[in-house]
PDB file of N, CA and C in Angstrom:
ATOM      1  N   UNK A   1      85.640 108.507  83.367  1.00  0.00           N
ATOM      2  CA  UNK A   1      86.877 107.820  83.697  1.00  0.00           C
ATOM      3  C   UNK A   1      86.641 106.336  83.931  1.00  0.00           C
ATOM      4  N   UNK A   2      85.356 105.629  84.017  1.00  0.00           N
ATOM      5  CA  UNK A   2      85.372 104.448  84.567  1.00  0.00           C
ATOM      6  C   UNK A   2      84.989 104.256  85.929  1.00  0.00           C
ATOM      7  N   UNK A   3      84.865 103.255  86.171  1.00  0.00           N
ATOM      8  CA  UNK A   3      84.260 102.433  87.646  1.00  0.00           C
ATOM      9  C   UNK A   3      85.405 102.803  88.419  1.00  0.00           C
ATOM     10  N   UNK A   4      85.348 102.451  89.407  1.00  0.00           N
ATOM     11  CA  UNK A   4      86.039 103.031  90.805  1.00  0.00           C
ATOM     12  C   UNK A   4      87.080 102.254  90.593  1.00  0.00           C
ATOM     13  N   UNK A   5      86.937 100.346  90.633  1.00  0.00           N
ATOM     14  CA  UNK A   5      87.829  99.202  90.139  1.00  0.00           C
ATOM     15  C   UNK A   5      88.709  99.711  89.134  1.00  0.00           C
ATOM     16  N   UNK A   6      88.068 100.776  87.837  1.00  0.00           N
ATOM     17  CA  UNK A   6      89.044 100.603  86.624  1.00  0.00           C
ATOM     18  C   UNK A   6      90.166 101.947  87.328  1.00  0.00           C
ATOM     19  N   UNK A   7      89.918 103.037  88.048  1.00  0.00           N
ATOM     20  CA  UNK A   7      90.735 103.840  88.325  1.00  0.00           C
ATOM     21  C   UNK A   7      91.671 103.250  89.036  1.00  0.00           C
ATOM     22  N   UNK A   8      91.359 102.595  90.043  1.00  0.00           N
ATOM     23  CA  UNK A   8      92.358 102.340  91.209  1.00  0.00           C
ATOM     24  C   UNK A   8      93.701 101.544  90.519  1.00  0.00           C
ATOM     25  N   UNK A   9      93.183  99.969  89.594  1.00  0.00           N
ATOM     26  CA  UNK A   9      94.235  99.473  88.705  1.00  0.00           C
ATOM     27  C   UNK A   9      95.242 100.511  87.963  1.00  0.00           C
ATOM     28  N   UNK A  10      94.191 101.586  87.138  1.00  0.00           N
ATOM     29  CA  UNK A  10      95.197 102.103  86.677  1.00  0.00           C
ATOM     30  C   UNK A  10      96.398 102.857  87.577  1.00  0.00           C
ATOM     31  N   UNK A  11      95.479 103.716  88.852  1.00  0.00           N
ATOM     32  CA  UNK A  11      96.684 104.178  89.589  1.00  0.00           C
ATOM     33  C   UNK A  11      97.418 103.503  90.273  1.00  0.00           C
ATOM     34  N   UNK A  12      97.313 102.107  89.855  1.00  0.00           N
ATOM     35  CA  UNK A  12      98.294 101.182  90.740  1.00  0.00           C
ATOM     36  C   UNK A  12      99.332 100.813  90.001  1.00  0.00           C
ATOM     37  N   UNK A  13      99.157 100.891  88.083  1.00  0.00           N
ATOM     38  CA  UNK A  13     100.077 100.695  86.952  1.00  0.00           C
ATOM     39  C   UNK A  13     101.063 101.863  87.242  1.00  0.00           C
ATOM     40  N   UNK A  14     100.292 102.893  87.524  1.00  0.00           N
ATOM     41  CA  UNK A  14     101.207 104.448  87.350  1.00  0.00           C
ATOM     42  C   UNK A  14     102.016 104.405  88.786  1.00  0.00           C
ATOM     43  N   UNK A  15     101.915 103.901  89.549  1.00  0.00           N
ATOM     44  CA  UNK A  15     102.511 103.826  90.736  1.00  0.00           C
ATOM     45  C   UNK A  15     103.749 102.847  90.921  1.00  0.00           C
ATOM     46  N   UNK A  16     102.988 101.647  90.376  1.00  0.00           N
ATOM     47  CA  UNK A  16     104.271 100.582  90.180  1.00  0.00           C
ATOM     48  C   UNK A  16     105.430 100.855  89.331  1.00  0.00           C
ATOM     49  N   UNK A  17     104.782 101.753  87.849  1.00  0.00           N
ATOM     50  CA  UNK A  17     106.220 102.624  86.514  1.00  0.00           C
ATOM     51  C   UNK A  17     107.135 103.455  88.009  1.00  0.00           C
ATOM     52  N   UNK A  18     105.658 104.049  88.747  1.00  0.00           N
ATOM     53  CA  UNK A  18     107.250 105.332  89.309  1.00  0.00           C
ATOM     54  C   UNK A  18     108.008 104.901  89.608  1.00  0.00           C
ATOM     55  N   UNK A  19     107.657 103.808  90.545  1.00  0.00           N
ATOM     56  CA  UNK A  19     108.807 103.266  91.577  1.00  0.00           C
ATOM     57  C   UNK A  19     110.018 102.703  91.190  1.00  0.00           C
ATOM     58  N   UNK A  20     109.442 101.457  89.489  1.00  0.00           N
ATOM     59  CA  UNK A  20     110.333 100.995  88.751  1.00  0.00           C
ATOM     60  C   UNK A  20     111.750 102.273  88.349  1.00  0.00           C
ATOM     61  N   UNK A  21     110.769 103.097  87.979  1.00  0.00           N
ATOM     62  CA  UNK A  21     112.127 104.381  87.247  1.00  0.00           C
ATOM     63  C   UNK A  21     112.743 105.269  88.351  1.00  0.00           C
ATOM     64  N   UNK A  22     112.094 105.057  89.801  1.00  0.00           N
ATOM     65  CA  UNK A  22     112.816 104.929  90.832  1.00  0.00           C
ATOM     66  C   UNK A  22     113.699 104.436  91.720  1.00  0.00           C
ATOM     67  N   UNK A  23     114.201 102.848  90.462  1.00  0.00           N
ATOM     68  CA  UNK A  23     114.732 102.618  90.983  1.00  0.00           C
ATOM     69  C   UNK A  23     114.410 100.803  92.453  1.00  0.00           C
ATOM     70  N   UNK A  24     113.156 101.180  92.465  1.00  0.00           N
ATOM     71  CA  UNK A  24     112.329 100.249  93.346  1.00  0.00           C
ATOM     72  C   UNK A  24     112.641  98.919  92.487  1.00  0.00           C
ATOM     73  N   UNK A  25     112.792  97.836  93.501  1.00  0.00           N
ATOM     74  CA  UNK A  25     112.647  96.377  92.411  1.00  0.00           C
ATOM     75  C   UNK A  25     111.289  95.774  93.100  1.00  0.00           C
ATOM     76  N   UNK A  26     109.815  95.682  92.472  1.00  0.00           N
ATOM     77  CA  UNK A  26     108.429  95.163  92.307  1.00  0.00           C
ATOM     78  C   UNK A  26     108.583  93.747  93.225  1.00  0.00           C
ATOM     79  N   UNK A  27     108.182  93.519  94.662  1.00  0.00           N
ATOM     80  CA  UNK A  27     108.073  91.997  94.818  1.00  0.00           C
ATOM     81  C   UNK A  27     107.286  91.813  94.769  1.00  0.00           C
ATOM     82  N   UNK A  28     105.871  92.129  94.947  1.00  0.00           N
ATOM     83  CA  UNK A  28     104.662  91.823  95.058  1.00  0.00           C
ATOM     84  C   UNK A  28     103.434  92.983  94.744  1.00  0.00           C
ATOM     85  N   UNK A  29     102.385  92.667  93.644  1.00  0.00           N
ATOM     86  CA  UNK A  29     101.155  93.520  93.656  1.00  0.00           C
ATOM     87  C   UNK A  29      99.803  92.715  94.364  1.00  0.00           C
ATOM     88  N   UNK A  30      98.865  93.924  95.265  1.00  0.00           N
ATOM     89  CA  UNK A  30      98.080  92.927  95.568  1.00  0.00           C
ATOM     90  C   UNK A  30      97.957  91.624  96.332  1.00  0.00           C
ATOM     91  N   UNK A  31      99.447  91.790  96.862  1.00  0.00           N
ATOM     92  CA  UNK A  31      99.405  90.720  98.364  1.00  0.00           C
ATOM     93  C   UNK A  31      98.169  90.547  99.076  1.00  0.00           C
ATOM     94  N   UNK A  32      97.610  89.435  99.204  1.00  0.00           N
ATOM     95  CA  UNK A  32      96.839  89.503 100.320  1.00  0.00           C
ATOM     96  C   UNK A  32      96.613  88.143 101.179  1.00  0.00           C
ATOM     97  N   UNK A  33      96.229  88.374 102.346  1.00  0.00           N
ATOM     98  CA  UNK A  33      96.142  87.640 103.238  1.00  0.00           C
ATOM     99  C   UNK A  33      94.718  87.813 103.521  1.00  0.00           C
ATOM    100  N   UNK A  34      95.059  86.660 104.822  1.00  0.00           N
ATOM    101  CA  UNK A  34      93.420  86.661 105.541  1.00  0.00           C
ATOM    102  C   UNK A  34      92.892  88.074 106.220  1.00  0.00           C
ATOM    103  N   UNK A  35      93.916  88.912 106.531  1.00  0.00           N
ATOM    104  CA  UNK A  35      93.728  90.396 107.013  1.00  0.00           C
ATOM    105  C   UNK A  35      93.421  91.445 106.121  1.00  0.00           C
ATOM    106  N   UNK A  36      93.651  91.115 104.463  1.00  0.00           N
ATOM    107  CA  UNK A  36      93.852  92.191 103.969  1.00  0.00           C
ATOM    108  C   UNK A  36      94.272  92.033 102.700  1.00  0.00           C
ATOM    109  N   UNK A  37      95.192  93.365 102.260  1.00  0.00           N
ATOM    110  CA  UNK A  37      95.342  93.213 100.612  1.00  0.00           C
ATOM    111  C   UNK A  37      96.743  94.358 100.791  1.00  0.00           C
ATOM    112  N   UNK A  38      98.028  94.547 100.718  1.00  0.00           N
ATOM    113  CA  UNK A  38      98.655  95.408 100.418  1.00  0.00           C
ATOM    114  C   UNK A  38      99.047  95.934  98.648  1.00  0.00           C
ATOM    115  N   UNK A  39      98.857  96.608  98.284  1.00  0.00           N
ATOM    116  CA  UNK A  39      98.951  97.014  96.563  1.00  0.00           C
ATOM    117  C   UNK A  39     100.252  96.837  96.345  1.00  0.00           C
ATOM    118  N   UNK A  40     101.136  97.004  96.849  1.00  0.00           N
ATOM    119  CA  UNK A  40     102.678  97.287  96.354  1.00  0.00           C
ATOM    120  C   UNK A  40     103.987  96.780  97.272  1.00  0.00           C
ATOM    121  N   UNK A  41     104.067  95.867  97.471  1.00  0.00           N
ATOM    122  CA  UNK A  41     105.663  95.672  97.978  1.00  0.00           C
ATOM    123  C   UNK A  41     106.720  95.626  97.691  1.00  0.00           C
ATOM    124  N   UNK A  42     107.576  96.343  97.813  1.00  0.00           N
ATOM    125  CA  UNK A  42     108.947  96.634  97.165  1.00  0.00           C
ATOM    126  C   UNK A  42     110.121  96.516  97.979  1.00  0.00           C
ATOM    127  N   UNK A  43     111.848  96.363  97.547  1.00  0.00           N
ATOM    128  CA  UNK A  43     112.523  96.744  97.767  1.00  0.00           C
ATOM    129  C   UNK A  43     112.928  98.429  97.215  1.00  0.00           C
ATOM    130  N   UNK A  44     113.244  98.982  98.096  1.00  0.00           N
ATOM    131  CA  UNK A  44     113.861 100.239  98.294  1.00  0.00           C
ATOM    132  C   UNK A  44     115.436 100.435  98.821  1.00  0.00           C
ATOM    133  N   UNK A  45     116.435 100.361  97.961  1.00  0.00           N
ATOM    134  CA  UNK A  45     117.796  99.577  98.776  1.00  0.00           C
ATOM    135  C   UNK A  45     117.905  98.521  99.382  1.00  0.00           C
ATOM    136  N   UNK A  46     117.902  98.904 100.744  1.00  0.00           N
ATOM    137  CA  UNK A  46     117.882  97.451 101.859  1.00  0.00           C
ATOM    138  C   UNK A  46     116.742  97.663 102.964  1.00  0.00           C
ATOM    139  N   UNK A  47     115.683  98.465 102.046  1.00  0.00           N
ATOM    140  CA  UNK A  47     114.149  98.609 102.941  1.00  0.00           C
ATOM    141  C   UNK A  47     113.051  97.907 102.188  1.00  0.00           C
ATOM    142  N   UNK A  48     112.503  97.014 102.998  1.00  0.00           N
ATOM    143  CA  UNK A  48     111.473  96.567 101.922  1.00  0.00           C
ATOM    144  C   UNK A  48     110.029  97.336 102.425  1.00  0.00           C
ATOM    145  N   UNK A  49     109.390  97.853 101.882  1.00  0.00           N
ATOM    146  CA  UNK A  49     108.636  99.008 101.784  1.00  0.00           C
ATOM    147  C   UNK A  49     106.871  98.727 101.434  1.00  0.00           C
ATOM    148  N   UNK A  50     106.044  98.806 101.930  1.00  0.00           N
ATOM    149  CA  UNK A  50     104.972  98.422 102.005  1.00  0.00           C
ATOM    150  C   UNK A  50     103.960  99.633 101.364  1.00  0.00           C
ATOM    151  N   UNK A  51     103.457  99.660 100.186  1.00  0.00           N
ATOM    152  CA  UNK A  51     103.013 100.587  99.666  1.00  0.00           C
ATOM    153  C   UNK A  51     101.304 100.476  99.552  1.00  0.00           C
ATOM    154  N   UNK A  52     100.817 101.626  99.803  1.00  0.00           N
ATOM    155  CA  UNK A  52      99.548 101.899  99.759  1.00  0.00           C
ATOM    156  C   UNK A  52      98.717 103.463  98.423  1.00  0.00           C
ATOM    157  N   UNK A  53      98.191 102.651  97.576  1.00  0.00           N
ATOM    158  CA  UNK A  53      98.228 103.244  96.240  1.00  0.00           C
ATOM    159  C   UNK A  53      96.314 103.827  96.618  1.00  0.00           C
ATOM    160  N   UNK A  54      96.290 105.015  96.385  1.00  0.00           N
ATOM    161  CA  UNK A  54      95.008 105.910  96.251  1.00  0.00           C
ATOM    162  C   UNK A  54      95.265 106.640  94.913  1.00  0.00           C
ATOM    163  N   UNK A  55      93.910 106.320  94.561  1.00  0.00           N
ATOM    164  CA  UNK A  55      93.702 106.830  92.990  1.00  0.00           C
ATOM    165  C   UNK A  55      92.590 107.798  93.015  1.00  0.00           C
ATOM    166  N   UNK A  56      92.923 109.073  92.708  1.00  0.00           N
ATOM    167  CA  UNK A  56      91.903 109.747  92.680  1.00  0.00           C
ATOM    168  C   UNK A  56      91.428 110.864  91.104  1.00  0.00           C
ATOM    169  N   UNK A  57      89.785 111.523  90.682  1.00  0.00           N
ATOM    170  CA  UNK A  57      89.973 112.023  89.662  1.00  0.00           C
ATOM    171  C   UNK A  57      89.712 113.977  89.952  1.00  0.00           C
ATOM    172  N   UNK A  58      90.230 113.805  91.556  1.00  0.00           N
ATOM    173  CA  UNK A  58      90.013 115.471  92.013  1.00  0.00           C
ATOM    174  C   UNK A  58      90.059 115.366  93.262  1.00  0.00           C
ATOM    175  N   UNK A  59      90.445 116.445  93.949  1.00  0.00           N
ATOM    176  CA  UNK A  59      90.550 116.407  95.534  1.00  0.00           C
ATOM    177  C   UNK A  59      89.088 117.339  95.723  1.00  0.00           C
ATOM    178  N   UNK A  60      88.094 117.428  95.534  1.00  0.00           N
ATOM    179  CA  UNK A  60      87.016 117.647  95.725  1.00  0.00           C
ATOM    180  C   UNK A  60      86.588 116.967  97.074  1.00  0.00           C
ATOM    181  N   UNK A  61      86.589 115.732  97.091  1.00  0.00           N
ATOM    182  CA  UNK A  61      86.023 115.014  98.651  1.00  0.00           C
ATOM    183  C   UNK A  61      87.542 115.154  99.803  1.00  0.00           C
ATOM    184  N   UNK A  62      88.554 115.239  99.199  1.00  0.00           N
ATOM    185  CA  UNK A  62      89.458 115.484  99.978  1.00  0.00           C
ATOM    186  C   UNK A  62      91.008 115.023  99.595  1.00  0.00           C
ATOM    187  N   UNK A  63      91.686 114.715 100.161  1.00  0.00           N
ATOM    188  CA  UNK A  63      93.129 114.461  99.476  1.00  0.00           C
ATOM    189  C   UNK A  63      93.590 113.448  99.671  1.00  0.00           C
ATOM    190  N   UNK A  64      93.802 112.386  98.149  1.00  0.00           N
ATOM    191  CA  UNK A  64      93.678 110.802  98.290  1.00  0.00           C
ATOM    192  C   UNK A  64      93.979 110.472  99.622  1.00  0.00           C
ATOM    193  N   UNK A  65      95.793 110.682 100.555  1.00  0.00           N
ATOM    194  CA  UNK A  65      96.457 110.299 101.790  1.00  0.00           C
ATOM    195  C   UNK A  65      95.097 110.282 102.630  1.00  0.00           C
ATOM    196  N   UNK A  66      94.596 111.157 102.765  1.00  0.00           N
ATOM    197  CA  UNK A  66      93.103 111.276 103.826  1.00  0.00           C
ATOM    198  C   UNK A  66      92.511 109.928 104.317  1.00  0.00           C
ATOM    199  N   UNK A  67      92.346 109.182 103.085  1.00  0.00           N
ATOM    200  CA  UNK A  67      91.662 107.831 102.798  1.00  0.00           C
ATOM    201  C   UNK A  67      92.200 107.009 103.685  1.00  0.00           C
ATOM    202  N   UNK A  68      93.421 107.148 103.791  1.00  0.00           N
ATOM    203  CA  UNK A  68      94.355 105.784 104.545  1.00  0.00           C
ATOM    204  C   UNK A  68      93.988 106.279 106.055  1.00  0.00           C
ATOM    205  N   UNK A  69      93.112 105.983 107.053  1.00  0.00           N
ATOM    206  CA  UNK A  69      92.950 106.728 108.357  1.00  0.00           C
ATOM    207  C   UNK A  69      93.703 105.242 108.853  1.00  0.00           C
ATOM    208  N   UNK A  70      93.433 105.946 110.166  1.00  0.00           N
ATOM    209  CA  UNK A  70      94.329 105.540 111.233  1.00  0.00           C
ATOM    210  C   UNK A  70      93.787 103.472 111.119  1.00  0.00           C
ATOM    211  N   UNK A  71      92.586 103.334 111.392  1.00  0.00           N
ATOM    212  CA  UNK A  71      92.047 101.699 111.100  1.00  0.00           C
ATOM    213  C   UNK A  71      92.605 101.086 109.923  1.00  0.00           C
ATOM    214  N   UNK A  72      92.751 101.621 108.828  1.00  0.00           N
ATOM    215  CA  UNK A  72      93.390 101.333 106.977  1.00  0.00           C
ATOM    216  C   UNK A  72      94.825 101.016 107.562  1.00  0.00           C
ATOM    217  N   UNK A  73      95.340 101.871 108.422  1.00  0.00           N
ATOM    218  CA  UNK A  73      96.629 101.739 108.702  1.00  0.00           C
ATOM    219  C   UNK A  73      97.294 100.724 109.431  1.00  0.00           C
ATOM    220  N   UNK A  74      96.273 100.300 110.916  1.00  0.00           N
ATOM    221  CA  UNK A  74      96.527  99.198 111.301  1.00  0.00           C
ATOM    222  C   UNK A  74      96.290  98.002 110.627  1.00  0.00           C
ATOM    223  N   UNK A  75      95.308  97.807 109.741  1.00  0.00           N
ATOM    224  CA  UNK A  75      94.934  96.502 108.529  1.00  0.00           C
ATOM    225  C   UNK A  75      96.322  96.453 107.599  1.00  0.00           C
ATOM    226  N   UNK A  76      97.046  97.447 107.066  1.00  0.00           N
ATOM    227  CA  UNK A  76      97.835  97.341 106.324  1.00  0.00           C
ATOM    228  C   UNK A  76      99.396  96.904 107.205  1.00  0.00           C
ATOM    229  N   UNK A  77      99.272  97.294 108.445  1.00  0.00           N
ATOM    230  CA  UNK A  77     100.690  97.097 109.319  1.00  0.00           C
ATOM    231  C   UNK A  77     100.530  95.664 109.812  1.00  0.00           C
ATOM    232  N   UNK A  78      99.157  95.042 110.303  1.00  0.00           N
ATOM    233  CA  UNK A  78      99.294  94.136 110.575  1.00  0.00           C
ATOM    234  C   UNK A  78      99.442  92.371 109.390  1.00  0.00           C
ATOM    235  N   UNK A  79      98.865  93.439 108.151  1.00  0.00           N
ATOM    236  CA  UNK A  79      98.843  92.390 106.930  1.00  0.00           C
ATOM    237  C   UNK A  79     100.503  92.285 106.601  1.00  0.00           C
ATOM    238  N   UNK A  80     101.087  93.130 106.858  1.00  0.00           N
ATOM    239  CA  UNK A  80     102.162  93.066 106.137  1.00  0.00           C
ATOM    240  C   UNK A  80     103.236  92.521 107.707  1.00  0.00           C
ATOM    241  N   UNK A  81     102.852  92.553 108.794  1.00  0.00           N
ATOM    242  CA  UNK A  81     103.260  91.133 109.559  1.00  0.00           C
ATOM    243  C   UNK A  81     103.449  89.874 109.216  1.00  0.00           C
ATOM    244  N   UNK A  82     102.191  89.833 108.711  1.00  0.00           N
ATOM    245  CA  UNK A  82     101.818  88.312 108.396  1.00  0.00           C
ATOM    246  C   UNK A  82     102.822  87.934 106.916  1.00  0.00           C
ATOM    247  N   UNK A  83     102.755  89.071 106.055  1.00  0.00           N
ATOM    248  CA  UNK A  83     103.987  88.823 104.915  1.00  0.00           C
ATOM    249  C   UNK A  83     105.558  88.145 105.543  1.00  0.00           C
ATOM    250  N   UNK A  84     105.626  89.284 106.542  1.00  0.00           N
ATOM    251  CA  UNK A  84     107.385  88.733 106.932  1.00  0.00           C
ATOM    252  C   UNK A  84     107.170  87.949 107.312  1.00  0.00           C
ATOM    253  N   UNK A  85     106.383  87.113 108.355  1.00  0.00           N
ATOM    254  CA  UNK A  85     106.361  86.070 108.765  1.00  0.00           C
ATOM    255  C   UNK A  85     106.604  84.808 107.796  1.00  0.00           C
ATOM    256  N   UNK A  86     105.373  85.244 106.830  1.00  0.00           N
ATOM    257  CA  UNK A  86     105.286  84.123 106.211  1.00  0.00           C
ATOM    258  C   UNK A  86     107.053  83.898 104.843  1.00  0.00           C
ATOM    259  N   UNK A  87     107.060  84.956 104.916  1.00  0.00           N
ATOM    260  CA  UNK A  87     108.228  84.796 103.811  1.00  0.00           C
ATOM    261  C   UNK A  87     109.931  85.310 105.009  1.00  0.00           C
ATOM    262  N   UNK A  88     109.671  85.166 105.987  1.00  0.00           N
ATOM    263  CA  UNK A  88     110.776  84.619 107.111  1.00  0.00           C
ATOM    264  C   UNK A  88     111.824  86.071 106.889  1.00  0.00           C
ATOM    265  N   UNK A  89     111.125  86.869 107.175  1.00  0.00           N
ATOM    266  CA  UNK A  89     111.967  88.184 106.706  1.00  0.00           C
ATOM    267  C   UNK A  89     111.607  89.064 108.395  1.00  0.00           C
ATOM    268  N   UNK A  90     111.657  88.357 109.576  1.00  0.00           N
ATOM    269  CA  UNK A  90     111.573  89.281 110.300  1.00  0.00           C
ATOM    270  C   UNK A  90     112.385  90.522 110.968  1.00  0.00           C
ATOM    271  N   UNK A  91     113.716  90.011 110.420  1.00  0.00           N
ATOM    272  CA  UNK A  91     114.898  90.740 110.986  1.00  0.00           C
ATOM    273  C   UNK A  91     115.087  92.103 110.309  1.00  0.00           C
ATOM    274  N   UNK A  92     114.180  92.563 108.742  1.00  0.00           N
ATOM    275  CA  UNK A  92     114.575  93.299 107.755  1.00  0.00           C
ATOM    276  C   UNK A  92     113.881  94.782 108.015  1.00  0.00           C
ATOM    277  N   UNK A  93     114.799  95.842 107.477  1.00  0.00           N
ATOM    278  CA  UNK A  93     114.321  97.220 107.973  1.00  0.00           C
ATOM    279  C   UNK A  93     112.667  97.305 106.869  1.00  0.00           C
ATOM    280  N   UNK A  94     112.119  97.907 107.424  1.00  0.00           N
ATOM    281  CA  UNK A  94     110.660  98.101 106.770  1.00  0.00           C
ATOM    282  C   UNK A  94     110.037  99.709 106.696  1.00  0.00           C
ATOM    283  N   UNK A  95     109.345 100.086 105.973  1.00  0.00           N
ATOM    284  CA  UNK A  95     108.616 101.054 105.898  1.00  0.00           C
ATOM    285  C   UNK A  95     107.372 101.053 105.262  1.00  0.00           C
ATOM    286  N   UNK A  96     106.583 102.337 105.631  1.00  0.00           N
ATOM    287  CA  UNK A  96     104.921 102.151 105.091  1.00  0.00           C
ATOM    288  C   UNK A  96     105.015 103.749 104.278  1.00  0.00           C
ATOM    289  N   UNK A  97     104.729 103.531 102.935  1.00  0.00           N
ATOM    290  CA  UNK A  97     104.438 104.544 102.551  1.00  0.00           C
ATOM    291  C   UNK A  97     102.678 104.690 101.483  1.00  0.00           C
ATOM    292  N   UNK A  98     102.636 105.987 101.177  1.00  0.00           N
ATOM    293  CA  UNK A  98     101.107 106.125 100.501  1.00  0.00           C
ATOM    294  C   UNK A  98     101.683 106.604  99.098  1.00  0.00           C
ATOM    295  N   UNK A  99     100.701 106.118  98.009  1.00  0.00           N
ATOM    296  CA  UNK A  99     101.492 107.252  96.814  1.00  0.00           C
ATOM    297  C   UNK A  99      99.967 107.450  96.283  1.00  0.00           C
ATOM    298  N   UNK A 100      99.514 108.660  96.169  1.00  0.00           N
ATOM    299  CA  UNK A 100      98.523 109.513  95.469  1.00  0.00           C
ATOM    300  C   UNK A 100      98.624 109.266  94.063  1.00  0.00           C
ATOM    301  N   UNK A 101      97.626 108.916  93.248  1.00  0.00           N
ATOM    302  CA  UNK A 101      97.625 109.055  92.312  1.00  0.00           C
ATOM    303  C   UNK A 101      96.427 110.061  91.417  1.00  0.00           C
ATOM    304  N   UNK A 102      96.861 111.311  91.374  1.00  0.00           N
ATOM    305  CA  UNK A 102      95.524 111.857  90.289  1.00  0.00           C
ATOM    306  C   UNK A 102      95.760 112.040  89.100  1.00  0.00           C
ATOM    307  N   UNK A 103      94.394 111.191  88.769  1.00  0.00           N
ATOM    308  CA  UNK A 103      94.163 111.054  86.988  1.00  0.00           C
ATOM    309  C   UNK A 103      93.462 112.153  86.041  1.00  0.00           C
ATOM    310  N   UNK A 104      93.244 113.302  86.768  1.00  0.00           N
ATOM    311  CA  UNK A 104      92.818 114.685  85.592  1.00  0.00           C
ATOM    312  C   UNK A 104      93.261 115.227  86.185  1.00  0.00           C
ATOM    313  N   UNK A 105      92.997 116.548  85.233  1.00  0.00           N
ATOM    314  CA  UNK A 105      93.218 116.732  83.961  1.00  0.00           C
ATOM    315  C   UNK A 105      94.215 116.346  83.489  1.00  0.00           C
ATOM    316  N   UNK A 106      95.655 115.452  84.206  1.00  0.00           N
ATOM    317  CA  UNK A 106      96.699 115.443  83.736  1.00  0.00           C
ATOM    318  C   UNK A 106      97.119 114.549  85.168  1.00  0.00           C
ATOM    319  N   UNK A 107      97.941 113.345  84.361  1.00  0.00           N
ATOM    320  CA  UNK A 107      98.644 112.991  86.037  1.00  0.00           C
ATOM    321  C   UNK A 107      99.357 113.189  86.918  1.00  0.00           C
ATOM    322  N   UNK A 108      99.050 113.356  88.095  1.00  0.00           N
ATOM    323  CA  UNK A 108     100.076 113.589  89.220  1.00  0.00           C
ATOM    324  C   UNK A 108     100.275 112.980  89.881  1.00  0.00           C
ATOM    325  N   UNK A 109     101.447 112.779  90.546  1.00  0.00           N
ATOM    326  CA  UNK A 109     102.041 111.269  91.309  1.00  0.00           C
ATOM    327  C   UNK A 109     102.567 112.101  92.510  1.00  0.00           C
ATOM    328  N   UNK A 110     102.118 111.758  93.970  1.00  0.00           N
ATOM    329  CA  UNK A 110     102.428 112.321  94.890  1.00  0.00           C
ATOM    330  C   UNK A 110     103.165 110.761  96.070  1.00  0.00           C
ATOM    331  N   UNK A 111     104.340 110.979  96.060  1.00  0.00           N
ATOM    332  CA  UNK A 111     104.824 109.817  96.687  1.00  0.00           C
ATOM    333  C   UNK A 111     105.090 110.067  98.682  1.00  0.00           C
ATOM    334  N   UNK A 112     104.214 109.543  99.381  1.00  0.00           N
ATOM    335  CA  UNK A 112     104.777 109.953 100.751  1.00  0.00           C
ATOM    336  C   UNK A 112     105.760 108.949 101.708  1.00  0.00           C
ATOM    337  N   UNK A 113     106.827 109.025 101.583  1.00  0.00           N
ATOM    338  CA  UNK A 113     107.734 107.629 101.931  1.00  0.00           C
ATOM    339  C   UNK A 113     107.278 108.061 103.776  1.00  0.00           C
ATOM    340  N   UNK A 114     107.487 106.569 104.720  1.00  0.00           N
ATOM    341  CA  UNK A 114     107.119 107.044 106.138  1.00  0.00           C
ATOM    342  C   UNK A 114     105.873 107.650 106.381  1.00  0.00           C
ATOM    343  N   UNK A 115     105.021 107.569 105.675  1.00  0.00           N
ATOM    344  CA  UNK A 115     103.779 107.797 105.797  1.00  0.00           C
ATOM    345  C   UNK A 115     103.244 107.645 107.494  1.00  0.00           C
ATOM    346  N   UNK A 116     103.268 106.504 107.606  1.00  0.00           N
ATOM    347  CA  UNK A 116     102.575 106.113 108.983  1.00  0.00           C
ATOM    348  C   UNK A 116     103.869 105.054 109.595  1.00  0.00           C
ATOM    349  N   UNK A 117     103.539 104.736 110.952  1.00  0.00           N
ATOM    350  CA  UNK A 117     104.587 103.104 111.521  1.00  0.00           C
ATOM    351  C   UNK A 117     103.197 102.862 112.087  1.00  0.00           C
TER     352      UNK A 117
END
């Protein structure tokens, strides 16, 4: 399948299509700040939505969501502070979600909206 780098891009392409044909409008891939890196920021209606993309090629070591522990979670809540701040959006409803991506034998897209606060 490739280097660890080439999976994750791709499950970040397959993640960004869902959301598009979901409906999601794309503001940002790969945000990052001095804290961090968020993969996916979106509008979701009138939620702008902070997405965290795991790419995996088997749940053998365990199940992509697993990955995001509780420390991943505060790096990603506090990076995406620093987003509203900086783009003056503090007043706006928000959410954190994870979306699984496995790439064999066939893809599966596992979306968890509310993942973590």
């Amino acid at each position: 399948m490739g280097s660890n780098i080439e999976k994750g891009k791709k499950g970040e392409l397959i993640a960004k299509e869902h959301l598009i044909l979901k409906g999601y409008n794309i503001l940002d891939l790969n945000y990052r700040n001095k804290v961090g890196e968020i993969d996916i920021i979106a509008l979701d209606k009138n939620t702008l939505v902070f997405i965290e993309v795991k790419s995996r090629t088997s749940t053998n070591f365990g199940y992509a969501y697993e990955a995001v522990n509780r420390r991943k979670q505060e790096k990603i809540i506090y990076c995406s502070y620093l987003y509203l701040n900086q783009k003056r959006l503090m007043s706006c409803q928000i959410r954190y979600d994870i979306i699984e991506v496995y790439l064999t034998p066939n893809i599966k897209i596992n979306h968890i909206e509310n993942a973590f606060c």
